[in-house]
C-alpha atoms as a PDB file:
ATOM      1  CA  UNK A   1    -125.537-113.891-146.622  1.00  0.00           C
ATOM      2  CA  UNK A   2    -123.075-112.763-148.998  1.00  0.00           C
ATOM      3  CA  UNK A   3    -122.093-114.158-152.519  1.00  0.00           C
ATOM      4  CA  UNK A   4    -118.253-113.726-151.261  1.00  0.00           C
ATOM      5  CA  UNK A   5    -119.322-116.470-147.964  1.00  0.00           C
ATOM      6  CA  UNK A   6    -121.493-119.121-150.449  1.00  0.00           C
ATOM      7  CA  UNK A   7    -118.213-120.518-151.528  1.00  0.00           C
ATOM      8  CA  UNK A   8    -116.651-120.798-147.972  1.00  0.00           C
ATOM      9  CA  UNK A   9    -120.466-122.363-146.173  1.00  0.00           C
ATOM     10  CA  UNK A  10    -120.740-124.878-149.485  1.00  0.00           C
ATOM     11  CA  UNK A  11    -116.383-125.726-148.647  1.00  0.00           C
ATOM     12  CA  UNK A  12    -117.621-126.284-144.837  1.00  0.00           C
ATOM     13  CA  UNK A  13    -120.615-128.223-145.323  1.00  0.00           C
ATOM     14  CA  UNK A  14    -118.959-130.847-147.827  1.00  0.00           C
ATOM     15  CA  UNK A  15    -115.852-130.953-145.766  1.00  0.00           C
ATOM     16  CA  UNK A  16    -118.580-131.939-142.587  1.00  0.00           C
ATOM     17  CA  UNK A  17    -120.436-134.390-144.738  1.00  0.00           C
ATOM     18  CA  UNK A  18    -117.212-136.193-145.767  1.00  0.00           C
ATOM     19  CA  UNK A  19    -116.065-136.704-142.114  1.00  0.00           C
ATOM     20  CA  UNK A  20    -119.445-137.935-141.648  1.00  0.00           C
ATOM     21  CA  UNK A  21    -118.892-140.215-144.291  1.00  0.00           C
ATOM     22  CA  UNK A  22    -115.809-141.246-143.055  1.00  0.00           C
ATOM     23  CA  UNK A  23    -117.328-142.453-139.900  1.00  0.00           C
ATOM     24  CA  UNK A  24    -117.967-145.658-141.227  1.00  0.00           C
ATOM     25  CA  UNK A  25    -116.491-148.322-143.784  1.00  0.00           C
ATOM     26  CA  UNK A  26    -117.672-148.541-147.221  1.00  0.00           C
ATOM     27  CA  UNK A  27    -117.195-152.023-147.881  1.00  0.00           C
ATOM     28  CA  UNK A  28    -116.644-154.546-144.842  1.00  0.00           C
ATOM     29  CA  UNK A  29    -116.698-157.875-143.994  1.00  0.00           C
ATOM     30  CA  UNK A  30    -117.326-159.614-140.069  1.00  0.00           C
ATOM     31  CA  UNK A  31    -117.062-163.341-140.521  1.00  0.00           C
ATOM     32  CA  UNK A  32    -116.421-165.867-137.644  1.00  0.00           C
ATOM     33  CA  UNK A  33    -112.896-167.791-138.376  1.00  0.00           C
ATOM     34  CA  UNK A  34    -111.737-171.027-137.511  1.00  0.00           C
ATOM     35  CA  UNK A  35    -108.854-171.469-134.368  1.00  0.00           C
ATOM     36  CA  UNK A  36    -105.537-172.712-135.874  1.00  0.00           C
ATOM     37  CA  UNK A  37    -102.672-170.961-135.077  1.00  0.00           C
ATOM     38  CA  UNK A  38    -101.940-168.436-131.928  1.00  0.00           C
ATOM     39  CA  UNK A  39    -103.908-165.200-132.700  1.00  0.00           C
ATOM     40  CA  UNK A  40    -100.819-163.279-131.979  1.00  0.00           C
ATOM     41  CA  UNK A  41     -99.886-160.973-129.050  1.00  0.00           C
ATOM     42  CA  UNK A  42    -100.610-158.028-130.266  1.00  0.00           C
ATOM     43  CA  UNK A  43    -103.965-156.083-131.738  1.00  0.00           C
ATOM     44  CA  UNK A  44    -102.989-154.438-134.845  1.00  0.00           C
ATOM     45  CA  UNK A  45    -104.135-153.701-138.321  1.00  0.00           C
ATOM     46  CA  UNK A  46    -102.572-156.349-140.930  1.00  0.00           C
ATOM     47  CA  UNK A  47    -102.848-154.396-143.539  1.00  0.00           C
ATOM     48  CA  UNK A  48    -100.417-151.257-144.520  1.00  0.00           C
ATOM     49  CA  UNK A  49    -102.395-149.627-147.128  1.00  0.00           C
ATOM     50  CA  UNK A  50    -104.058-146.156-146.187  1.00  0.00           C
ATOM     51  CA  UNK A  51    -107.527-146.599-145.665  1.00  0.00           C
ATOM     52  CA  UNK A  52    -107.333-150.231-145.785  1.00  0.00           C
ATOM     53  CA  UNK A  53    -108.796-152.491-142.696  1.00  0.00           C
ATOM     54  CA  UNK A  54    -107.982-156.310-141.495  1.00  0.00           C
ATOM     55  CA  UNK A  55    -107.898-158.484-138.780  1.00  0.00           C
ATOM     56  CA  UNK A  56    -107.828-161.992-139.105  1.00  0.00           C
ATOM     57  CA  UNK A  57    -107.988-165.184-136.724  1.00  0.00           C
ATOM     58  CA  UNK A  58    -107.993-162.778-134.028  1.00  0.00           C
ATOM     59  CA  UNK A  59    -110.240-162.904-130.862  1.00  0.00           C
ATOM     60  CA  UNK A  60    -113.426-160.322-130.390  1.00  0.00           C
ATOM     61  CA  UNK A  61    -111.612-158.497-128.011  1.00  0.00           C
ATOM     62  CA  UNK A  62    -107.936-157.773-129.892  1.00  0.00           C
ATOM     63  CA  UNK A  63    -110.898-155.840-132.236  1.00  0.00           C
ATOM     64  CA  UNK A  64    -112.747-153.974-129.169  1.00  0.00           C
ATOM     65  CA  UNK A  65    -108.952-152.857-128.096  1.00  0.00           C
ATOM     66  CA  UNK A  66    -107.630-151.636-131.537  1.00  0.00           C
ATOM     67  CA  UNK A  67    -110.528-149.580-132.169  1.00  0.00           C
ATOM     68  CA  UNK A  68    -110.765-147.948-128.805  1.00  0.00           C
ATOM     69  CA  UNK A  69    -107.288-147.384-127.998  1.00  0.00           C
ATOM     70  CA  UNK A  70    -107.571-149.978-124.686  1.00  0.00           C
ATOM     71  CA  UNK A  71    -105.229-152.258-122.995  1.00  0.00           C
ATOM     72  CA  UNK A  72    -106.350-155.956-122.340  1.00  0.00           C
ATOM     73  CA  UNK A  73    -107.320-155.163-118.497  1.00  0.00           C
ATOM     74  CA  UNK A  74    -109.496-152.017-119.615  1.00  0.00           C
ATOM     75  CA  UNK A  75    -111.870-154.092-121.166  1.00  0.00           C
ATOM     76  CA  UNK A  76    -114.594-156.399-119.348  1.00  0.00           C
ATOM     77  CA  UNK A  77    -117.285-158.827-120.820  1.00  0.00           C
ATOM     78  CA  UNK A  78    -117.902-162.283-121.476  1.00  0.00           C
ATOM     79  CA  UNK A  79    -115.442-164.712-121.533  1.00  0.00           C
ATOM     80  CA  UNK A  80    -115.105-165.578-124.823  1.00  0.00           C
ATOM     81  CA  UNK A  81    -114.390-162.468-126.128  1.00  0.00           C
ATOM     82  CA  UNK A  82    -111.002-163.162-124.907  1.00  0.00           C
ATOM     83  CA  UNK A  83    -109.810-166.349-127.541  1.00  0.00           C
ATOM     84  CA  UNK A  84    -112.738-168.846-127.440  1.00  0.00           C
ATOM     85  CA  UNK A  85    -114.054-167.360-130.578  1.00  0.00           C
ATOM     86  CA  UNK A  86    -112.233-165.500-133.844  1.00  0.00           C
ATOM     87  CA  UNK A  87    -112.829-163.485-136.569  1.00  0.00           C
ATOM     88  CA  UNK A  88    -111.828-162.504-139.998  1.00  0.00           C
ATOM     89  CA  UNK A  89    -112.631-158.414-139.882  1.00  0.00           C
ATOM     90  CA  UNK A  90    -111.902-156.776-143.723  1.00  0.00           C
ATOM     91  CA  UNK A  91    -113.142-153.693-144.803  1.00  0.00           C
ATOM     92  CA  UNK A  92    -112.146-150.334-147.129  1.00  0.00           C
ATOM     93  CA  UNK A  93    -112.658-146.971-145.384  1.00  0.00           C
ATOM     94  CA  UNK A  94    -114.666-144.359-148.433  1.00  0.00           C
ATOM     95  CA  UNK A  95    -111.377-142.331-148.886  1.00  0.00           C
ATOM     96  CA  UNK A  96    -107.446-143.148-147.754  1.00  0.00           C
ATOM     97  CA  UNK A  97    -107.406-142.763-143.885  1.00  0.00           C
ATOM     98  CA  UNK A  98    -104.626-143.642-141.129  1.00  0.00           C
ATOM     99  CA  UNK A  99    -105.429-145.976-138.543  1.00  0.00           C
ATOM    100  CA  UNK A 100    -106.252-143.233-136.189  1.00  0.00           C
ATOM    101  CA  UNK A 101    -108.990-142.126-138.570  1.00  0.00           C
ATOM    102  CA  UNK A 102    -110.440-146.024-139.259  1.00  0.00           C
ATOM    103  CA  UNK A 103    -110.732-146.555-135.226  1.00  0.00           C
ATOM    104  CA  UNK A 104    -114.200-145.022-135.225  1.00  0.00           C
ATOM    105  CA  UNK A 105    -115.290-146.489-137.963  1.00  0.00           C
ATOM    106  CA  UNK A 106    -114.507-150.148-136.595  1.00  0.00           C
ATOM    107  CA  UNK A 107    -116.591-149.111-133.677  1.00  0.00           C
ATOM    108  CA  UNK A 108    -119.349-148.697-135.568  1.00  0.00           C
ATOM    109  CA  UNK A 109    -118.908-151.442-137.552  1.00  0.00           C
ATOM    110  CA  UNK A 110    -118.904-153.609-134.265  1.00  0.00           C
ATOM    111  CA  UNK A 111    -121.733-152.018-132.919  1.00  0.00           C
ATOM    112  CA  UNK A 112    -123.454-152.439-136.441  1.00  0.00           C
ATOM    113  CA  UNK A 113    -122.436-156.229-136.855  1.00  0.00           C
ATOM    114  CA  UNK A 114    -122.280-157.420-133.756  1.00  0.00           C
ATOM    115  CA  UNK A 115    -124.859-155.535-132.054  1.00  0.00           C
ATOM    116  CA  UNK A 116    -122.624-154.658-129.466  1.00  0.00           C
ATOM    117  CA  UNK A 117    -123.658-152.184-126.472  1.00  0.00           C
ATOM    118  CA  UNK A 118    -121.122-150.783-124.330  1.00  0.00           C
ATOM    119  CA  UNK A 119    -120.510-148.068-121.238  1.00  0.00           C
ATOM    120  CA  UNK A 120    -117.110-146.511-119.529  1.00  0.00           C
ATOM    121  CA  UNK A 121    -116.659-146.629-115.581  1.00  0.00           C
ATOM    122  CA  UNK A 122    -113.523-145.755-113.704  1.00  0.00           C
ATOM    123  CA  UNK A 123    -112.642-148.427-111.434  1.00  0.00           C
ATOM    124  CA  UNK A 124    -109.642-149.153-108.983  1.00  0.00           C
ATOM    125  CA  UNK A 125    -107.526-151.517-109.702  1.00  0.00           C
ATOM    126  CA  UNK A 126    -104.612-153.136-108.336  1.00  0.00           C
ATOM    127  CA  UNK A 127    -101.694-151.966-110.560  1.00  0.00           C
ATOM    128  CA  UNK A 128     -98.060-152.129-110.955  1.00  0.00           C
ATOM    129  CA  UNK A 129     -96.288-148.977-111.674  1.00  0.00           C
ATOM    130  CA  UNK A 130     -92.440-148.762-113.753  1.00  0.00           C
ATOM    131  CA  UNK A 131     -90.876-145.917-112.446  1.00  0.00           C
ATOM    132  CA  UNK A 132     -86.934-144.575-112.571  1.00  0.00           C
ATOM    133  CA  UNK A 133     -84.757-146.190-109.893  1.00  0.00           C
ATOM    134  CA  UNK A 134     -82.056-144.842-107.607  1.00  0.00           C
ATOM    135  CA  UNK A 135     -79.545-146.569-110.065  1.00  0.00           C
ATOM    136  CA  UNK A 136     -78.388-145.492-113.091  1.00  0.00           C
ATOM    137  CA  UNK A 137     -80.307-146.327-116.182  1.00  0.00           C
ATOM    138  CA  UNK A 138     -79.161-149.176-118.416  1.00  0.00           C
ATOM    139  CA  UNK A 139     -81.402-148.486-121.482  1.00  0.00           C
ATOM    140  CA  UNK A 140     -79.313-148.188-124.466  1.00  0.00           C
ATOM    141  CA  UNK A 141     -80.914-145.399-126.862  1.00  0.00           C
ATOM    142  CA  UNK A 142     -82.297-146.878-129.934  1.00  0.00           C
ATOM    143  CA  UNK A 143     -80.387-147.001-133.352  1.00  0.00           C
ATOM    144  CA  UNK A 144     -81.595-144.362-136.004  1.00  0.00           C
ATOM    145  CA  UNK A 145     -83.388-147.031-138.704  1.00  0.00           C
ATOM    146  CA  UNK A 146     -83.038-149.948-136.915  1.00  0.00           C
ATOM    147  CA  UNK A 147     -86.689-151.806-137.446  1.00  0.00           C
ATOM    148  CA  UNK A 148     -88.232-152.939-134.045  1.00  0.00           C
ATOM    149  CA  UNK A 149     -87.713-156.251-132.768  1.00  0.00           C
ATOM    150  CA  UNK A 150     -88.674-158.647-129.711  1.00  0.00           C
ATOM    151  CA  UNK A 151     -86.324-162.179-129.411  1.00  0.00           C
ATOM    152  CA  UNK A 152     -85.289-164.632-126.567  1.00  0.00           C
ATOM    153  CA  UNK A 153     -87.253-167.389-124.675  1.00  0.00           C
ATOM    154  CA  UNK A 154     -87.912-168.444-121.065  1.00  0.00           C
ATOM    155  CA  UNK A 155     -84.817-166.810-119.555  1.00  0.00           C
ATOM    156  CA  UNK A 156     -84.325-163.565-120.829  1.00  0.00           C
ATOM    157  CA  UNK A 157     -86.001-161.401-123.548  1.00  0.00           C
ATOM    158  CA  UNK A 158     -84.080-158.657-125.948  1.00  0.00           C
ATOM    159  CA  UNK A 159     -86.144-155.747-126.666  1.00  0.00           C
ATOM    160  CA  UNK A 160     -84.406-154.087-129.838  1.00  0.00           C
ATOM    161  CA  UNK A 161     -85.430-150.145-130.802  1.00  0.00           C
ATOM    162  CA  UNK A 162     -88.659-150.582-128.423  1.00  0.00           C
ATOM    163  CA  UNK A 163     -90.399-148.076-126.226  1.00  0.00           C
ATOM    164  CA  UNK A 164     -90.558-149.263-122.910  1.00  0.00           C
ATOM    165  CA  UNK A 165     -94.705-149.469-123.021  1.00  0.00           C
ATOM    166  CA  UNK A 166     -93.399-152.617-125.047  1.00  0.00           C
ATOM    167  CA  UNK A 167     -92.382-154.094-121.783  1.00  0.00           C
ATOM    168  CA  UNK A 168     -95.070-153.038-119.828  1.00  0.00           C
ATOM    169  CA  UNK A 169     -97.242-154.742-121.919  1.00  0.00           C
ATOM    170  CA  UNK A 170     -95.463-158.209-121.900  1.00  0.00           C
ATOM    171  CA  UNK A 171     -95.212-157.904-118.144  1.00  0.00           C
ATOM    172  CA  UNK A 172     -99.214-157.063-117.906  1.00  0.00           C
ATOM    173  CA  UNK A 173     -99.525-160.458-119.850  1.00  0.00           C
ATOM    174  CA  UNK A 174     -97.460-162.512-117.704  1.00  0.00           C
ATOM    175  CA  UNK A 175     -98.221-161.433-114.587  1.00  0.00           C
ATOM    176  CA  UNK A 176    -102.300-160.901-114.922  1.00  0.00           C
ATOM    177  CA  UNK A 177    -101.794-157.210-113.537  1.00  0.00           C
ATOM    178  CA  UNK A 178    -101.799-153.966-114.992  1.00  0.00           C
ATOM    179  CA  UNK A 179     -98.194-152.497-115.499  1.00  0.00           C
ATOM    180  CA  UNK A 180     -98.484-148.599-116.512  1.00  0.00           C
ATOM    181  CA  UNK A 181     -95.208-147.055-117.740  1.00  0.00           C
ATOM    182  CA  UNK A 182     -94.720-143.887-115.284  1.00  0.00           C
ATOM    183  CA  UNK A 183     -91.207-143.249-116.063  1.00  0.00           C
ATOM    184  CA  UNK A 184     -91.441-140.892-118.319  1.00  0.00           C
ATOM    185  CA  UNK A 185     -89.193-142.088-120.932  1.00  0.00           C
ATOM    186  CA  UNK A 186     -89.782-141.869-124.245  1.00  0.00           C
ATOM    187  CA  UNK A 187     -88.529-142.763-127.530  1.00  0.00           C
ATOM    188  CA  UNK A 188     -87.239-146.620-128.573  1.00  0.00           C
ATOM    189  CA  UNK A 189     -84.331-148.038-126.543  1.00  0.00           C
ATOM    190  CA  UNK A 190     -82.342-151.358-126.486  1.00  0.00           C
ATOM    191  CA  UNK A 191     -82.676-153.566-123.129  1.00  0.00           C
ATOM    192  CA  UNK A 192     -82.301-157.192-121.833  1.00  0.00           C
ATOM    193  CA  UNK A 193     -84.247-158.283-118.941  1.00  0.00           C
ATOM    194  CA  UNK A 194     -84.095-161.801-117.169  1.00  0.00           C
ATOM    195  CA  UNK A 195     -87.553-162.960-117.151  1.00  0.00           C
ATOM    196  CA  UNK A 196     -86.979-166.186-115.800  1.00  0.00           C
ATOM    197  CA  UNK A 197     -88.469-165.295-112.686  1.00  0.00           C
ATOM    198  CA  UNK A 198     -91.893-164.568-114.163  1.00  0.00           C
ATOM    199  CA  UNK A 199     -93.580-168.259-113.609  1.00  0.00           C
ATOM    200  CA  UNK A 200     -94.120-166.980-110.108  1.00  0.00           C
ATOM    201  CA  UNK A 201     -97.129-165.366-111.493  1.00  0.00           C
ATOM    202  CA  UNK A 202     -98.188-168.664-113.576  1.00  0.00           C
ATOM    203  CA  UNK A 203    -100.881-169.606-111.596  1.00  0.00           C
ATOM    204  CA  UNK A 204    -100.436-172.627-114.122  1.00  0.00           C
ATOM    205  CA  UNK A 205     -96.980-173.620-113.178  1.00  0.00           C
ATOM    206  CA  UNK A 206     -95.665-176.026-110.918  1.00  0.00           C
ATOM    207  CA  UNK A 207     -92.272-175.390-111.534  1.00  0.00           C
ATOM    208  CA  UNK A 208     -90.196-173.007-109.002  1.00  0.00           C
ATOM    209  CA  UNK A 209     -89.118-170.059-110.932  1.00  0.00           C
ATOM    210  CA  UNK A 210     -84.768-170.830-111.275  1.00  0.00           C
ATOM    211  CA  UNK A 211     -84.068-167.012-111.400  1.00  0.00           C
ATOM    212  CA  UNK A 212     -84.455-163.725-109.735  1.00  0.00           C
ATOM    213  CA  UNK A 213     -87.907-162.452-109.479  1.00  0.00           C
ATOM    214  CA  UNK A 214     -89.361-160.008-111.933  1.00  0.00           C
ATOM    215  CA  UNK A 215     -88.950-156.844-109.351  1.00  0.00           C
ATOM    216  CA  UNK A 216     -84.962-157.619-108.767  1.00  0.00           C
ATOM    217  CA  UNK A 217     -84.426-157.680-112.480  1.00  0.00           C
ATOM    218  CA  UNK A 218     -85.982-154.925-113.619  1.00  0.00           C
ATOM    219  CA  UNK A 219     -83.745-152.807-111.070  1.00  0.00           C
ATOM    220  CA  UNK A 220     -80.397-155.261-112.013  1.00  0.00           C
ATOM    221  CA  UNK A 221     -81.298-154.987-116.041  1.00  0.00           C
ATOM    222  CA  UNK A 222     -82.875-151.771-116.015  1.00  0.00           C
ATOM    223  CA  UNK A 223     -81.976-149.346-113.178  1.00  0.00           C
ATOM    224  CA  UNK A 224     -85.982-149.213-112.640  1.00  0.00           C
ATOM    225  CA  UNK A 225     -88.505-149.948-110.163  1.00  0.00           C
ATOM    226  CA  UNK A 226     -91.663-151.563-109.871  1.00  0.00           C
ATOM    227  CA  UNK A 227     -93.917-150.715-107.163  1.00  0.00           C
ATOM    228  CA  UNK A 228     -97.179-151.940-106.262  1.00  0.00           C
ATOM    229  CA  UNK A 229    -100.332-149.117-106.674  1.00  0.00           C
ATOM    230  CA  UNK A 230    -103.905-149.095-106.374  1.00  0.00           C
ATOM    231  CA  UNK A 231    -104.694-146.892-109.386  1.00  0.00           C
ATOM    232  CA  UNK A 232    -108.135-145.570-110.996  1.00  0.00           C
ATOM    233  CA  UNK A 233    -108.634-147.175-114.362  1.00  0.00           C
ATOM    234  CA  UNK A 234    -111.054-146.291-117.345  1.00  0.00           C
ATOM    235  CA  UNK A 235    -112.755-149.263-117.909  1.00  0.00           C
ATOM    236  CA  UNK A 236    -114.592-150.459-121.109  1.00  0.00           C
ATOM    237  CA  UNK A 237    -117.694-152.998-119.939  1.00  0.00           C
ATOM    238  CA  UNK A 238    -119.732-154.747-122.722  1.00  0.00           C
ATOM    239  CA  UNK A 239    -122.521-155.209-121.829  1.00  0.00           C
ATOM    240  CA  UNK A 240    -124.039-157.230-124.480  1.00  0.00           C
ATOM    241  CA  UNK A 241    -122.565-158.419-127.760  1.00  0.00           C
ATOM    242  CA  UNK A 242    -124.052-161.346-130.434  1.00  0.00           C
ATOM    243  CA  UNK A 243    -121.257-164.212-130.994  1.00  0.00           C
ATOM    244  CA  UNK A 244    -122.950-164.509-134.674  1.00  0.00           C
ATOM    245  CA  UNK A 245    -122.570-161.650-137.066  1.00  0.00           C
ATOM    246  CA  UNK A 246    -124.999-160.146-139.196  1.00  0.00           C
ATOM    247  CA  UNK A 247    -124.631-160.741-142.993  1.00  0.00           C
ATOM    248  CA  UNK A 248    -122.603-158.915-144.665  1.00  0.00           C
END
């Protein structure tokens, strides 16, 4: 080997052992939290700062979803994962990393912690598919700088500088089935859609839903369609994980 290809095999090597490295988090903490308060809707990282790590009050699985890049429905296991139990998940990656960079390493901190064991399968599912309708659209593109936002109640919700996987995943939540997003819009938009119709899939309710149902308003609000799909899914299925963390 020559002297002029030491410099460019030692650059290689340290540049391997620091993504390596970066596998996993320097400093972290798994501890099981109390239950007041909702847990949120959504699985994200609380904290901003590159390279930074937390979760807290939040149920085993919003953890399992973040750090694989799942949807609720693609991941299976026991019951409780899903709110019975919480827990407060902080930790420091070894160098400033994005999100992206930290999912890995919260993977391994699971399986380190947690002991959890885990294995994909494709499965077909009964799904619900948004695609473009006959009408026109009635999205409203997104204003430049306008932070996102979500507001209304029971009878309608406003979806302000959103991508439409936004509503996809509010409709998965209501209605217990798998929406996927096939219209193949993107960007953030501005919409209104009359969700009072949704309690027909609140196996919970005893009330008659007082509006249109979910598929007429999406094609009145929206100028979309949904359409009912059996679709294969990528599945995540734990297969065993403790309830009790190790120490930290």
């Amino acid at each position: 080997m020559t002297r002029a290809l030491l410099p460019l095999v030692a650059c290689c090597a340290a540049g391997v052992a620091l993504i390596a490295q970066q596998q996993k988090f320097e400093v972290a903490s798994v501890r099981r939290a109390g239950k007041e308060g909702p847990p949120g809707d959504i699985p994200r990282n609380m904290d901003p700062s590159p390279g930074r790590f937390a979760m807290r009050n939040v149920p085993l699985r919003y953890a399992i979803e973040w750090a694989y890049d799942l949807n609720d429905y693609q991941v299976v296991g026991p019951d409780w994962i899903k709110a019975e139990d919480r827990y407060d998940i902080v930790a420091n990656a070894p160098a400033p990393a994005t999100d992206q960079q930290m999912k890995p390493m919260l993977q391994a901190l699971l399986t380190e912690r947690l002991k959890m064991k885990s294995h994909r399968e494709t499965r077909t599912l009964p799904v619900y598919v948004l695609i473009k309708g006959k009408s026109a659209l009635k999205l409203k593109p997104a204003t430049p700088g306008i932070a996102p936002n979500l507001s209304g109640g029971a009878s309608d919700v406003f979806f302000q500088s959103q991508p439409l996987s936004r509503l996809t995943f509010m409709l998965t939540r209501r209605m217990g089935i798998p929406v996927l997003d096939n219209t193949g819009l993107n960007g953030a938009y501005d919409y209104t859609i009359d969700t009072s119709g949704l309690n027909n899939f609140n196996p919970k309710s005893t009330e008659e839903a007082p509006g249109p149902s979910i598929f007429t308003a999406v094609q009145d609000d929206l100028g979309l369609k949904l359409e009912s799909r059996k679709e294969p899914i990528e599945i995540l299925v734990i297969d065993s994980v403790d309830r009790i963390p190790t120490e930290n």
